[in-house]
C-alpha atoms as a PDB file:
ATOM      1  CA  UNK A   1     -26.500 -62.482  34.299  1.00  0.00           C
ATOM      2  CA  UNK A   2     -28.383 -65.735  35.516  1.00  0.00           C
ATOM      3  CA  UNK A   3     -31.599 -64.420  33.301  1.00  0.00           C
ATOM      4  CA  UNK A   4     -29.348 -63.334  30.578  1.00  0.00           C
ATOM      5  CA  UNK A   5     -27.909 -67.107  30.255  1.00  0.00           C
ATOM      6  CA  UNK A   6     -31.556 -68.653  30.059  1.00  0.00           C
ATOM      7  CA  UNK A   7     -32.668 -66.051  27.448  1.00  0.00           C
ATOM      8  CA  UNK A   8     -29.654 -67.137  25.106  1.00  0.00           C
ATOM      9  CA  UNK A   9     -30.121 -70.738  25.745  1.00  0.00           C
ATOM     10  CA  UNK A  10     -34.131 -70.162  25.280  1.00  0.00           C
ATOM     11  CA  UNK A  11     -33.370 -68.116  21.971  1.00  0.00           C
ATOM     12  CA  UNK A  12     -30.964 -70.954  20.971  1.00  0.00           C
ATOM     13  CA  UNK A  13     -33.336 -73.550  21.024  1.00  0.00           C
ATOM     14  CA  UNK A  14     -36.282 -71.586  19.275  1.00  0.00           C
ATOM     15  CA  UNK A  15     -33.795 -70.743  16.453  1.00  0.00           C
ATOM     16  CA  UNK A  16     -32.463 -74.045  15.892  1.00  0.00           C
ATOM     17  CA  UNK A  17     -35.957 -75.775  15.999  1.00  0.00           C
ATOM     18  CA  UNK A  18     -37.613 -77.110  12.797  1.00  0.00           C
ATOM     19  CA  UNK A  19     -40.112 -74.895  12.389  1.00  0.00           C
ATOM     20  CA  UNK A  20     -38.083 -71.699  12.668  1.00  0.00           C
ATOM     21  CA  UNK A  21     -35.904 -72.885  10.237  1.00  0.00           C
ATOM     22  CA  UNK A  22     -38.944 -73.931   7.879  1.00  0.00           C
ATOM     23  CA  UNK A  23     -40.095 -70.601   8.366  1.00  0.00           C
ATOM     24  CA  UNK A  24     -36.958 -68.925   7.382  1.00  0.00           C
ATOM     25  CA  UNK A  25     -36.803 -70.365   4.304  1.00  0.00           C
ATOM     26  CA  UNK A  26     -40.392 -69.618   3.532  1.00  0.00           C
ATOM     27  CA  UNK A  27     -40.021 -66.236   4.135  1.00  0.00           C
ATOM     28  CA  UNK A  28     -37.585 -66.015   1.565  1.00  0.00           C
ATOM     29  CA  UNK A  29     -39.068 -68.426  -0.881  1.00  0.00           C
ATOM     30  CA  UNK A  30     -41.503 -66.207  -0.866  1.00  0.00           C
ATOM     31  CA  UNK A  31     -40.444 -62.756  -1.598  1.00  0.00           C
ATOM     32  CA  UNK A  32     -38.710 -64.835  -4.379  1.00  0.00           C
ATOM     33  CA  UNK A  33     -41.879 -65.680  -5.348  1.00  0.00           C
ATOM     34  CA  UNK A  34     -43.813 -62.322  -5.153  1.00  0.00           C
ATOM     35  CA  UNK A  35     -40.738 -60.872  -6.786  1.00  0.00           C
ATOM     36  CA  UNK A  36     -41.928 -62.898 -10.074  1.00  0.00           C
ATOM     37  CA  UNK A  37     -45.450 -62.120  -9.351  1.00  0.00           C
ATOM     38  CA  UNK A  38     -45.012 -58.953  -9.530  1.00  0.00           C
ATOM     39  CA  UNK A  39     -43.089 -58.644 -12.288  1.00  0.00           C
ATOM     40  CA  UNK A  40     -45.440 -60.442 -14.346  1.00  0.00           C
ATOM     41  CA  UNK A  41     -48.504 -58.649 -13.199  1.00  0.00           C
ATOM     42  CA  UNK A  42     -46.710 -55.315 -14.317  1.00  0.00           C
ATOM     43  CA  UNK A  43     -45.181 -56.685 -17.094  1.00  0.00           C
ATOM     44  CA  UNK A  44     -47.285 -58.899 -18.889  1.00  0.00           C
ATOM     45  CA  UNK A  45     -51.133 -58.781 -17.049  1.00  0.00           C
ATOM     46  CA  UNK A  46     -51.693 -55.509 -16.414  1.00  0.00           C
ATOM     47  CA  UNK A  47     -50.912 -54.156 -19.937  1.00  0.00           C
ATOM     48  CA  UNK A  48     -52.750 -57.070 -21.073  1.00  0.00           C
ATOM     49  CA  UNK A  49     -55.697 -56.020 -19.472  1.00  0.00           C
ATOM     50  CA  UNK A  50     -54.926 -52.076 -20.308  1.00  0.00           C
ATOM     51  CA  UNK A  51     -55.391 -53.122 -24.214  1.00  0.00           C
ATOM     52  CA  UNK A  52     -58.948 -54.044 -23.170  1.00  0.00           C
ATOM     53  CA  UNK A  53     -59.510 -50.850 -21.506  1.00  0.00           C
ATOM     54  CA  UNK A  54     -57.933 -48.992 -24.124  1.00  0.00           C
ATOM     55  CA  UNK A  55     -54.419 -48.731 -23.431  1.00  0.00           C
ATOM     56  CA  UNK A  56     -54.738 -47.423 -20.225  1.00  0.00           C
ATOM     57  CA  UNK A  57     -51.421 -47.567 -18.119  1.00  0.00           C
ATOM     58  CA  UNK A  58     -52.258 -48.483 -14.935  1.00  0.00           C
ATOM     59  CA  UNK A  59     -49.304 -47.310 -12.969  1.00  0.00           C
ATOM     60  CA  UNK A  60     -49.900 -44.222 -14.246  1.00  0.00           C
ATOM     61  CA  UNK A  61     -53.658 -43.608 -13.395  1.00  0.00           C
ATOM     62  CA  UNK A  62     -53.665 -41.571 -10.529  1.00  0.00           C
ATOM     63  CA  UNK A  63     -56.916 -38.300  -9.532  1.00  0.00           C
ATOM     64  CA  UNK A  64     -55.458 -34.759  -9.273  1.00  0.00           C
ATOM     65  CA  UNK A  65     -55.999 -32.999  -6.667  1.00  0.00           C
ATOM     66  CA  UNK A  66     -56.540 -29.193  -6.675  1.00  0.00           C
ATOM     67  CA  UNK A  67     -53.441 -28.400  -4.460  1.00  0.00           C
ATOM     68  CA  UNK A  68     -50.798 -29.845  -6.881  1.00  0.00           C
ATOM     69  CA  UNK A  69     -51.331 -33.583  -5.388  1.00  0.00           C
ATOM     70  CA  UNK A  70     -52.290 -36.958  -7.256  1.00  0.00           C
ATOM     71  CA  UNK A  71     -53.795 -39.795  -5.302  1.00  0.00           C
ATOM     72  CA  UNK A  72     -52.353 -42.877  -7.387  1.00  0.00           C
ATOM     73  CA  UNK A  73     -54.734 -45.420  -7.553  1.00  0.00           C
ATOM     74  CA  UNK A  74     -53.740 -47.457 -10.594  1.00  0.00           C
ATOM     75  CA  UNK A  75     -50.675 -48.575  -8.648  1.00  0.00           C
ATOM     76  CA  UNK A  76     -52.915 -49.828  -6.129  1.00  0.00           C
ATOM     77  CA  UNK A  77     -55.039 -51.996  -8.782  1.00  0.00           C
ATOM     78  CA  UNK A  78     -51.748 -53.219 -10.117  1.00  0.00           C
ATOM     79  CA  UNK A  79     -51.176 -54.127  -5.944  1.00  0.00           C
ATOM     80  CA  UNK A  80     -54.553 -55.764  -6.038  1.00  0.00           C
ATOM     81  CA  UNK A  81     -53.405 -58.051  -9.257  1.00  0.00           C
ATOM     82  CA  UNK A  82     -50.100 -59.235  -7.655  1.00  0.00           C
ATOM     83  CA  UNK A  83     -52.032 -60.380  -4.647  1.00  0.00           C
ATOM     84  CA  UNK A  84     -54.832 -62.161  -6.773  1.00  0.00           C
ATOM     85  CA  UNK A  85     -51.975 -63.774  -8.386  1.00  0.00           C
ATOM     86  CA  UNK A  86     -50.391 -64.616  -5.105  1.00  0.00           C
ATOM     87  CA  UNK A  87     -53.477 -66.334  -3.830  1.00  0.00           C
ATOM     88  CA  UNK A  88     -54.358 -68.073  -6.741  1.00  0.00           C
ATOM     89  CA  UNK A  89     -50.846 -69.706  -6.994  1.00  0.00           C
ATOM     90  CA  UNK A  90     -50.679 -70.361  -3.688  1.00  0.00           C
ATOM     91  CA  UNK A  91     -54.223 -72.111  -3.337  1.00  0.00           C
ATOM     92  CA  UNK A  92     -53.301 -73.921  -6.213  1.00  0.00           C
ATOM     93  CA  UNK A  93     -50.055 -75.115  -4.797  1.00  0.00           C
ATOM     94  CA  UNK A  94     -51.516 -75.990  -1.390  1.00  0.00           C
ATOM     95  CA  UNK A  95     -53.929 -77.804  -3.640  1.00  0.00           C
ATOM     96  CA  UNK A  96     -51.851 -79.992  -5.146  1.00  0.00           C
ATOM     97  CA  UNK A  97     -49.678 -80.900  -2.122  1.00  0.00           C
ATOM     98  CA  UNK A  98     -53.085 -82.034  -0.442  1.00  0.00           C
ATOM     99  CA  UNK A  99     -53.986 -83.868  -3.251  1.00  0.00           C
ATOM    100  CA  UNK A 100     -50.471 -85.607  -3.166  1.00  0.00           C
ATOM    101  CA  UNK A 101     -50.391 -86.034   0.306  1.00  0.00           C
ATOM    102  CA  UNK A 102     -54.085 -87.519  -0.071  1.00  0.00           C
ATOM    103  CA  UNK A 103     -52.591 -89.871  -2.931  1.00  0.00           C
ATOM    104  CA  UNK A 104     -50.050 -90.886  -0.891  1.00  0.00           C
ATOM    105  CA  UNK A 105     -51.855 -91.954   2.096  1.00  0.00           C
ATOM    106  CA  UNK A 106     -54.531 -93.743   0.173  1.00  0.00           C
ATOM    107  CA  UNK A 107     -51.326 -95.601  -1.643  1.00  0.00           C
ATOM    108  CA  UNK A 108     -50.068 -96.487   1.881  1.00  0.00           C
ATOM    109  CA  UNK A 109     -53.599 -98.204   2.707  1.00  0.00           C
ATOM    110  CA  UNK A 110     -53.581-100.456  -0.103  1.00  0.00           C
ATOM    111  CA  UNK A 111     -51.410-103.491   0.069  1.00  0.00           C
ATOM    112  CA  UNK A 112     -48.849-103.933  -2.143  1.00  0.00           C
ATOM    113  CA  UNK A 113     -49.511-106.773  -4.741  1.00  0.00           C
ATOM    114  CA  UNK A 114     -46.162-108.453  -4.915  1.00  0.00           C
ATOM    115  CA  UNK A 115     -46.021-111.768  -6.358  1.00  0.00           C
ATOM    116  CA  UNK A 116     -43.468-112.766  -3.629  1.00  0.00           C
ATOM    117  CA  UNK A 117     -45.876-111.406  -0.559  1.00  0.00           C
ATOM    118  CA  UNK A 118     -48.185-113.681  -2.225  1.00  0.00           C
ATOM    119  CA  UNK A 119     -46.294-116.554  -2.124  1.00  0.00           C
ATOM    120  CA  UNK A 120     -45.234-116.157   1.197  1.00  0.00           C
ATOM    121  CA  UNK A 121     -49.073-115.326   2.088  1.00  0.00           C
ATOM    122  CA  UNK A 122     -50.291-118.506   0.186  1.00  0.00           C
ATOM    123  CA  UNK A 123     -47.018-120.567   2.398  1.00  0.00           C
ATOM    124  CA  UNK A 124     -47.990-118.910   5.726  1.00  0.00           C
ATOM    125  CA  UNK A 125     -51.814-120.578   4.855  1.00  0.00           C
ATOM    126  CA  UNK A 126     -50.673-124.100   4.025  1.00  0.00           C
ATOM    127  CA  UNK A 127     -48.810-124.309   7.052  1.00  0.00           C
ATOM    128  CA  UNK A 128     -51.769-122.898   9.702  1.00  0.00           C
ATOM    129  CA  UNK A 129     -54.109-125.952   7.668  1.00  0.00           C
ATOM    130  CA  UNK A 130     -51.858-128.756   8.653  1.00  0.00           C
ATOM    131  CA  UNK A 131     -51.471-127.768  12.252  1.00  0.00           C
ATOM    132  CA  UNK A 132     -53.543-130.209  14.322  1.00  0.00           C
END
């Protein structure tokens, strides 16, 4: 029972940590996410790109097999697509949040040019030139 105790209390604090949490919520941003992937891949890219190939429906390209069976491999280009898409959204995304985060830091390094932080700055000097 003693081990049983310690397991709930070490389960308790994984689950209430940060990161668990963060992760949670990732997890379902992102099948939100590849849930509108996908449907625009099937919906508006891949039949784009079937006009070029002459209206081929991808979904629906598939090799028969002599038995009776099909191996569907336009479903898996239309698999490949989403996950292009993913990738590219989400390197584009991570891109930006460096580039914001890299903004942000260099905005942090620079001082601030207010006119009273001058003043101040310009008192502060006076006074350390009339000390003996």
């Amino acid at each position: 029972m003693v081990g049983m105790k310690q397991f709930l209390k070490d389960f308790e604090a994984f689950a209430v940590k940060g990161n668990a949490v963060d992760l949670a919520v990732g997890v379902v941003v992102g099948s939100a996410f590849t849930a509108i992937t996908t449907a625009l891949a099937n919906n508006v890219i891949t039949p784009a790109i079937g006009v070029y190939t002459g209206g081929v429906d991808f979904a629906k390209l598939a090799v028969r097999l002599p038995n009776g069976a099909s191996i569907g491999y336009g479903v898996l280009i239309q698999a490949v697509v989403n996950f292009i898409l993913i990738a590219l959204v989400l390197f584009l995304f991570v891109r930006a949040l460096g580039m914001l985060a890299a903004k942000k830091k260099s905005d942090e390094k620079k001082p601030s040019e207010n006119p009273e932080l001058k003043v101040l700055m310009e008192i502060r000097d006076e006074l350390r030139a009339k000390r003996p």
